[in-house]
Protein backbone atom coordinates (compact mmCIF):
# COMPACT_ATOMS: atom_id res chain seq x y z
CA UNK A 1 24.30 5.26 -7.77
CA UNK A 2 21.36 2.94 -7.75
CA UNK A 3 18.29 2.23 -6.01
CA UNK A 4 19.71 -1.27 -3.88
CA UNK A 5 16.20 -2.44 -3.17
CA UNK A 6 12.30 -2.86 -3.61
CA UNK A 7 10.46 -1.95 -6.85
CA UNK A 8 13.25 -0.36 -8.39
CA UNK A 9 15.82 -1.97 -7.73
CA UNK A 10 18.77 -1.15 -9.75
CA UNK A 11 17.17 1.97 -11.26
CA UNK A 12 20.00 3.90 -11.89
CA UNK A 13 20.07 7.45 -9.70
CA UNK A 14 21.82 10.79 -11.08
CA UNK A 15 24.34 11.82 -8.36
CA UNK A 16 24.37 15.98 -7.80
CA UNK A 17 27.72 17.85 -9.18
CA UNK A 18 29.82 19.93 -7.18
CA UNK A 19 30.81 19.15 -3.65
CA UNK A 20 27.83 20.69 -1.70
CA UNK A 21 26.73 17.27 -0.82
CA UNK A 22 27.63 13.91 -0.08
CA UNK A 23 25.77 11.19 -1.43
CA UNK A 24 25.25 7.98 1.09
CA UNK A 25 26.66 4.77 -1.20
CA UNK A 26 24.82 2.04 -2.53
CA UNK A 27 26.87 -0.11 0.26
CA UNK A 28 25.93 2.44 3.29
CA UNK A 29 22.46 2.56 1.92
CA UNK A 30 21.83 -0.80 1.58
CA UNK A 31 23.12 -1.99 4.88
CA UNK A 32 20.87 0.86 6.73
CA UNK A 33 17.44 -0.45 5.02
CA UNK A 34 18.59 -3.87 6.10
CA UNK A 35 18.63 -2.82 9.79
CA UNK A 36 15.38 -0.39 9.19
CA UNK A 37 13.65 -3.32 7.96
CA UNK A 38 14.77 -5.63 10.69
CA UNK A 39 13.54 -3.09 13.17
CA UNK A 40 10.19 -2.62 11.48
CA UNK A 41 10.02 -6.88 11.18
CA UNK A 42 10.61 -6.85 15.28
CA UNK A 43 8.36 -3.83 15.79
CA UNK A 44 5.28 -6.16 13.88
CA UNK A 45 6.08 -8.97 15.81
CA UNK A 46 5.69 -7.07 19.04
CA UNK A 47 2.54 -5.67 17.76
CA UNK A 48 1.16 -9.61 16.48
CA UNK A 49 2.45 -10.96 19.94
CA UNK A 50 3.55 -13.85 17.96
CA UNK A 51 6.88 -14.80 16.89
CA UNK A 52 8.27 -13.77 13.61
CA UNK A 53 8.08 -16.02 10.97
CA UNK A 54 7.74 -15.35 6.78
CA UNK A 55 3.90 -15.11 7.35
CA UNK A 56 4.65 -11.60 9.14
CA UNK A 57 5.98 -9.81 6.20
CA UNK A 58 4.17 -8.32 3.20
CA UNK A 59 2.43 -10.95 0.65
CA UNK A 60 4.76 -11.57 -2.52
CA UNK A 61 3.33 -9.51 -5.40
CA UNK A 62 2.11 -12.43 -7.42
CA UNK A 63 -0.42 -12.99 -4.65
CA UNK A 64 -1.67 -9.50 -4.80
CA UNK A 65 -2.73 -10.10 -8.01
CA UNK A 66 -1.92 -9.78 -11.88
CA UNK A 67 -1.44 -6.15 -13.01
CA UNK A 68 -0.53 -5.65 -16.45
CA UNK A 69 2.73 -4.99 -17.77
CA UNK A 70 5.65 -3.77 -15.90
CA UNK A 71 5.11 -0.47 -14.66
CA UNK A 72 1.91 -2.04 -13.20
CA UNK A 73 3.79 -4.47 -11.32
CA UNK A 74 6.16 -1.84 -9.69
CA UNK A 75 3.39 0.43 -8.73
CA UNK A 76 1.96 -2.68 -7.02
CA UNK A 77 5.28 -3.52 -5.21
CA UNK A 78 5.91 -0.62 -4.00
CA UNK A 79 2.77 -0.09 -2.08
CA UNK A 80 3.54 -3.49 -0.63
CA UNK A 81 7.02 -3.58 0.48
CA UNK A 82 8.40 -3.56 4.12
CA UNK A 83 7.71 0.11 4.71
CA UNK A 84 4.32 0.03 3.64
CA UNK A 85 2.02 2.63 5.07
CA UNK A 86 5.08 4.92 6.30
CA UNK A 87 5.13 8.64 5.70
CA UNK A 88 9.41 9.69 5.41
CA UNK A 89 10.86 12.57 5.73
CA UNK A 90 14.08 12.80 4.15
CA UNK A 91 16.06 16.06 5.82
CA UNK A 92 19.41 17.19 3.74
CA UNK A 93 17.90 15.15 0.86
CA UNK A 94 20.96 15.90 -1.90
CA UNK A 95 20.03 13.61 -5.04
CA UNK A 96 17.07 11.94 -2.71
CA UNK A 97 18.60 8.24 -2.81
CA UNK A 98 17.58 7.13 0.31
CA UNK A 99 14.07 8.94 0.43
CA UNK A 100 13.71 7.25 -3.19
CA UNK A 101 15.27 4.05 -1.33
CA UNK A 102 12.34 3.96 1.29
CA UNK A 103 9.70 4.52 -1.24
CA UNK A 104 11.19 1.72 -3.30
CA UNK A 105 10.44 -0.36 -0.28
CA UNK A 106 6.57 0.89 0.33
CA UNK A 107 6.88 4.06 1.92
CA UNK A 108 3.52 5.93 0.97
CA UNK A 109 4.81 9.25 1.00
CA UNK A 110 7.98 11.21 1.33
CA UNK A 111 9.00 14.85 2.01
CA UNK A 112 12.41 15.78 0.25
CA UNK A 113 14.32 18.76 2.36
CA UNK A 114 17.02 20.56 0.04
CA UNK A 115 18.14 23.73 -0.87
CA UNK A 116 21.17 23.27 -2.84
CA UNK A 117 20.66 23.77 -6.76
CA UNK A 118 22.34 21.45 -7.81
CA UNK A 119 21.32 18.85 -6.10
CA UNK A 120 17.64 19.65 -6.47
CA UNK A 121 17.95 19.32 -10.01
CA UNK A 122 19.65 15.49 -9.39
CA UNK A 123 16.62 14.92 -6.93
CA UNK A 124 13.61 15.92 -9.05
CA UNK A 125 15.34 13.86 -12.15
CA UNK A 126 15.70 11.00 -10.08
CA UNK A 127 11.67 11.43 -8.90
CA UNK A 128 11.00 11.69 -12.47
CA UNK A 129 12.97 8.26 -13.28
CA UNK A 130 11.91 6.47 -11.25
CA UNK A 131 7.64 7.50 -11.99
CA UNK A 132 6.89 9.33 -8.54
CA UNK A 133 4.20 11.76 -8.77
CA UNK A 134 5.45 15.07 -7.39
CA UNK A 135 2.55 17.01 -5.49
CA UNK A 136 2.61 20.67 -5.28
CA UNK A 137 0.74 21.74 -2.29
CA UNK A 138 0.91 20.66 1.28
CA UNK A 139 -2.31 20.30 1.81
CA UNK A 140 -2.20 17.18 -0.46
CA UNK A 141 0.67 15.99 1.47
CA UNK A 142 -0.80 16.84 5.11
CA UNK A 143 -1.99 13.70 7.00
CA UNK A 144 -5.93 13.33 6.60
CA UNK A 145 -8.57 13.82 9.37
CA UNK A 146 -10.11 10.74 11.23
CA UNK A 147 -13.14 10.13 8.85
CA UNK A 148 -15.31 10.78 11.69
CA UNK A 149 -14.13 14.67 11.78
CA UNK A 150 -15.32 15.13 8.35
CA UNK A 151 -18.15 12.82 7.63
CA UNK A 152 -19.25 11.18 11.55
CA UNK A 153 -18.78 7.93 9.86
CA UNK A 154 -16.63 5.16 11.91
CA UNK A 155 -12.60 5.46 12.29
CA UNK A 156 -10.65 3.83 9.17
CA UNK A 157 -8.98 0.19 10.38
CA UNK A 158 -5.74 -0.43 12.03
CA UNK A 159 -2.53 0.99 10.59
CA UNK A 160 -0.32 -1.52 8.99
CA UNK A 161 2.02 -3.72 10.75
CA UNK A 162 5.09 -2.06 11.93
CA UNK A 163 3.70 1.44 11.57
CA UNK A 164 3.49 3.29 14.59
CA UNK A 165 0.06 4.33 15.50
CA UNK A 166 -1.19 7.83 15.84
CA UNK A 167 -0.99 8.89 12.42
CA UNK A 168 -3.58 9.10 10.03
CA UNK A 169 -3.24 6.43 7.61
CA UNK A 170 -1.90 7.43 4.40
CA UNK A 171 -2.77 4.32 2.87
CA UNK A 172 -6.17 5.94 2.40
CA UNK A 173 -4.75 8.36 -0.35
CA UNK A 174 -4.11 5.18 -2.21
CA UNK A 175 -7.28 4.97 -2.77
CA UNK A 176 -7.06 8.07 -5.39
CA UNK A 177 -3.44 7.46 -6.24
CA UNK A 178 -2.03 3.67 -6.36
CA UNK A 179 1.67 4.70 -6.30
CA UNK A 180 3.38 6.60 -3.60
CA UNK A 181 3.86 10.23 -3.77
CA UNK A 182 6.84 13.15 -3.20
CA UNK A 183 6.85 16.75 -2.19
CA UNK A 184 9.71 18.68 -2.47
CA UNK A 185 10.91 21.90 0.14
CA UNK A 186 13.60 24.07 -1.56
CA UNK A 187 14.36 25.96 1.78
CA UNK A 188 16.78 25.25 4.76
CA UNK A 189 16.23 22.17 7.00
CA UNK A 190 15.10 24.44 9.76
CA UNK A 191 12.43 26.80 7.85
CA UNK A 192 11.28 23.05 6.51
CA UNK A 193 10.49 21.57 9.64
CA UNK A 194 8.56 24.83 11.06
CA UNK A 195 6.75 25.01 7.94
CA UNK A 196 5.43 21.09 8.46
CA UNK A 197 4.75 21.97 12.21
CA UNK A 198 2.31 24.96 11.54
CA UNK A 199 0.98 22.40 8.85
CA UNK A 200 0.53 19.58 11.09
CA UNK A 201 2.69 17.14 9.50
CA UNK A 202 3.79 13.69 11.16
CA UNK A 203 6.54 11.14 9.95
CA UNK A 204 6.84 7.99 10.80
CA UNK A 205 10.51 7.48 9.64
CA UNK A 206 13.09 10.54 9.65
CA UNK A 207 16.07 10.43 7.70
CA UNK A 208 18.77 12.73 8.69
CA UNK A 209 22.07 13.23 6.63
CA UNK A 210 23.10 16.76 7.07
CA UNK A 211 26.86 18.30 6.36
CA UNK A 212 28.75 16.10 8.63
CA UNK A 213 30.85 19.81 9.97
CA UNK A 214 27.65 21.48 10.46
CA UNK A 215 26.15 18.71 12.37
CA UNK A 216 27.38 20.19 15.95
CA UNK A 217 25.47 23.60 15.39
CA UNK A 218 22.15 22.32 14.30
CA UNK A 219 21.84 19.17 16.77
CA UNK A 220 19.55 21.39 19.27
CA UNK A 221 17.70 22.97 16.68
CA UNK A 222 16.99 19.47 14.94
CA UNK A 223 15.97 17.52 17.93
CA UNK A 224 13.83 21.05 19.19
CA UNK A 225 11.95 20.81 15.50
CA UNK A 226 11.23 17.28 14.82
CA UNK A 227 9.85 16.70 18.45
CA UNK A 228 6.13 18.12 17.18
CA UNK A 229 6.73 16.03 13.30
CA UNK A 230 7.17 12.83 14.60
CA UNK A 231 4.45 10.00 15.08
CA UNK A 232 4.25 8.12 18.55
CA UNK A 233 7.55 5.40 17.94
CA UNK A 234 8.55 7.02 15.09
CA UNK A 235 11.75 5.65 13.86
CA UNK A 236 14.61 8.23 13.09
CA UNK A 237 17.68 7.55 11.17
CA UNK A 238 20.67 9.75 11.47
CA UNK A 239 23.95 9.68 9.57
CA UNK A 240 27.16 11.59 11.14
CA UNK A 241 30.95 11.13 11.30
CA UNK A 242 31.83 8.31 13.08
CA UNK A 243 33.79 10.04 15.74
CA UNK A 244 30.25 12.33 16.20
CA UNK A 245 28.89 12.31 19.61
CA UNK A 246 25.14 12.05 19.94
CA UNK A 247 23.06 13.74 22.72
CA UNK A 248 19.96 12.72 21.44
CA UNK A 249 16.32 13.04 23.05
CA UNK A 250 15.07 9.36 21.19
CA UNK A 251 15.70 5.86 22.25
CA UNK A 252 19.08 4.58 20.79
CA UNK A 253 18.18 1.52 19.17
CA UNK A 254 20.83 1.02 16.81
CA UNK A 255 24.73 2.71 16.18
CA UNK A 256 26.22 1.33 13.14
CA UNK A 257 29.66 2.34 11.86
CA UNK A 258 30.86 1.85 8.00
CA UNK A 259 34.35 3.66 6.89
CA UNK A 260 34.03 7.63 8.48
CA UNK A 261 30.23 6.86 8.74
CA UNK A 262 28.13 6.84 11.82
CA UNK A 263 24.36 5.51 11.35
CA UNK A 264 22.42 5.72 14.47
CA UNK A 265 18.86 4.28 14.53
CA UNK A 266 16.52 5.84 17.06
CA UNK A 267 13.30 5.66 18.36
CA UNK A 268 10.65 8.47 19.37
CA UNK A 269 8.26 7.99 22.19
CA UNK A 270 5.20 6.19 22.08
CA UNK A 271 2.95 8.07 23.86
């Protein structure tokens, strides 16, 4: 496996062993950030009110600046890329790829949810190859108060395109830390997802790839949990069999089918 896109592309990934999980291929994984990153491209437009065009996307890194050396210039690409400013969760991580994937492309932040052993120990190696800096509390993780609420000062500016608004922009941690930034939940999908409720955790993208025969038993308590995680238009990503049925609470944007896989591409409210 590899990372298909972004800063790291073709960073090689370590898959899990054992059959516990089911990694997503490069193919699968690349053709889903394709259609996330269309969605996100339309999403800006609608938000610009002008038609889409080259000047809507993120500026190349060469006019960003010149950082020096390598590392430098991935660091600098990946706070830049199509998903920049979005907080991910990525729920039945296994080795992490596409959680890793979205980061590759600018996500800010992203919460892995695993539990198996041996797939933990593929995801933190793959963090580790790839330079993420793995935080340790949730508190560091948590999305940050208007400034106002701590200081009185004025609110921080508008989110970046194609981020849906209501959450508190993480691109203000950047300020600290240049790169983005992991946390990792060792417990079951469900105990996760409480957890980041009580804590007051929002996502603006969701990726869901849980056990394609366990997906029929935990499709009410998924939909019940992520309703108080996710941002106002939150975009949620959810990988099945293709022969699943979804009864799903978000807007269907998307259904894409590749071999026995079902991605469906979905919406929350924006309220």
């Amino acid at each position: 496996m590899r990372v298909v896109g972004g800063a790291w592309r073709g960073r090689a990934l370590r898959a899990p062993g054992g059959r516990a999980t089911r990694p997503t291929s490069d193919r699968v994984r690349e053709a889903v950030f394709d259609v996330l990153e269309d969605l996100i491209r339309r999403a800006r437009t609608t938000q610009a009110g002008r038609p889409a065009g080259p000047e809507l996307g993120q500026p190349a890194v060469a006019e960003l600046g010149q950082p020096a050396g390598a590392e430098a210039r991935e660091r600098e690409a990946a706070v830049s890329g199509p998903l920049a400013g979005h907080r991910v969760l990525d729920l039945f991580a296994g080795s992490g790829a596409l959680g890793i994937e979205a980061l590759s492309r600018g996500a800010a932040h992203c919460t892995f949810v695993e539990r198996d052993r041996l797939a933990l120990h593929a995801l933190r190696a793959n963090l580790v190859a790839v330079g993420v800096e793995v935080l340790r509390r949730r508190a560091e993780t948590a999305s940050p108060p208007p400034p106002e609420a701590v200081t009185g000062g004025p609110a921080e500016p508008a989110l970046p395109p194609g981020m849906p608004a209501g959450v508190a922009s993480p691109g203000r941690r950047s300020l600290q830390s240049p790169g983005p930034t992991a946390r990792i939940a060792a417990v079951d999908a469900r105990r996760a997802l409480v957890a980041d409720a009580r804590g007051g955790d929002m996502y603006t993208l969701v990726l869901v790839d849980p056990p394609y025969a366990r997906y029929g038993e935990l499709e009410g308590d998924l939909a019940r949990l992520l309703a108080p995680l996710l941002a106002p238009g939150a975009l949620v990503v959810l990988e099945t069999h293709r022969d699943q049925a979804l009864r799903s609470p978000w807007r269907t944007e998307r259904v894409k089918r590749y071999g026995d896989t079902q991605v469906a591409f979905m919406t929350a409210a924006e309220e």
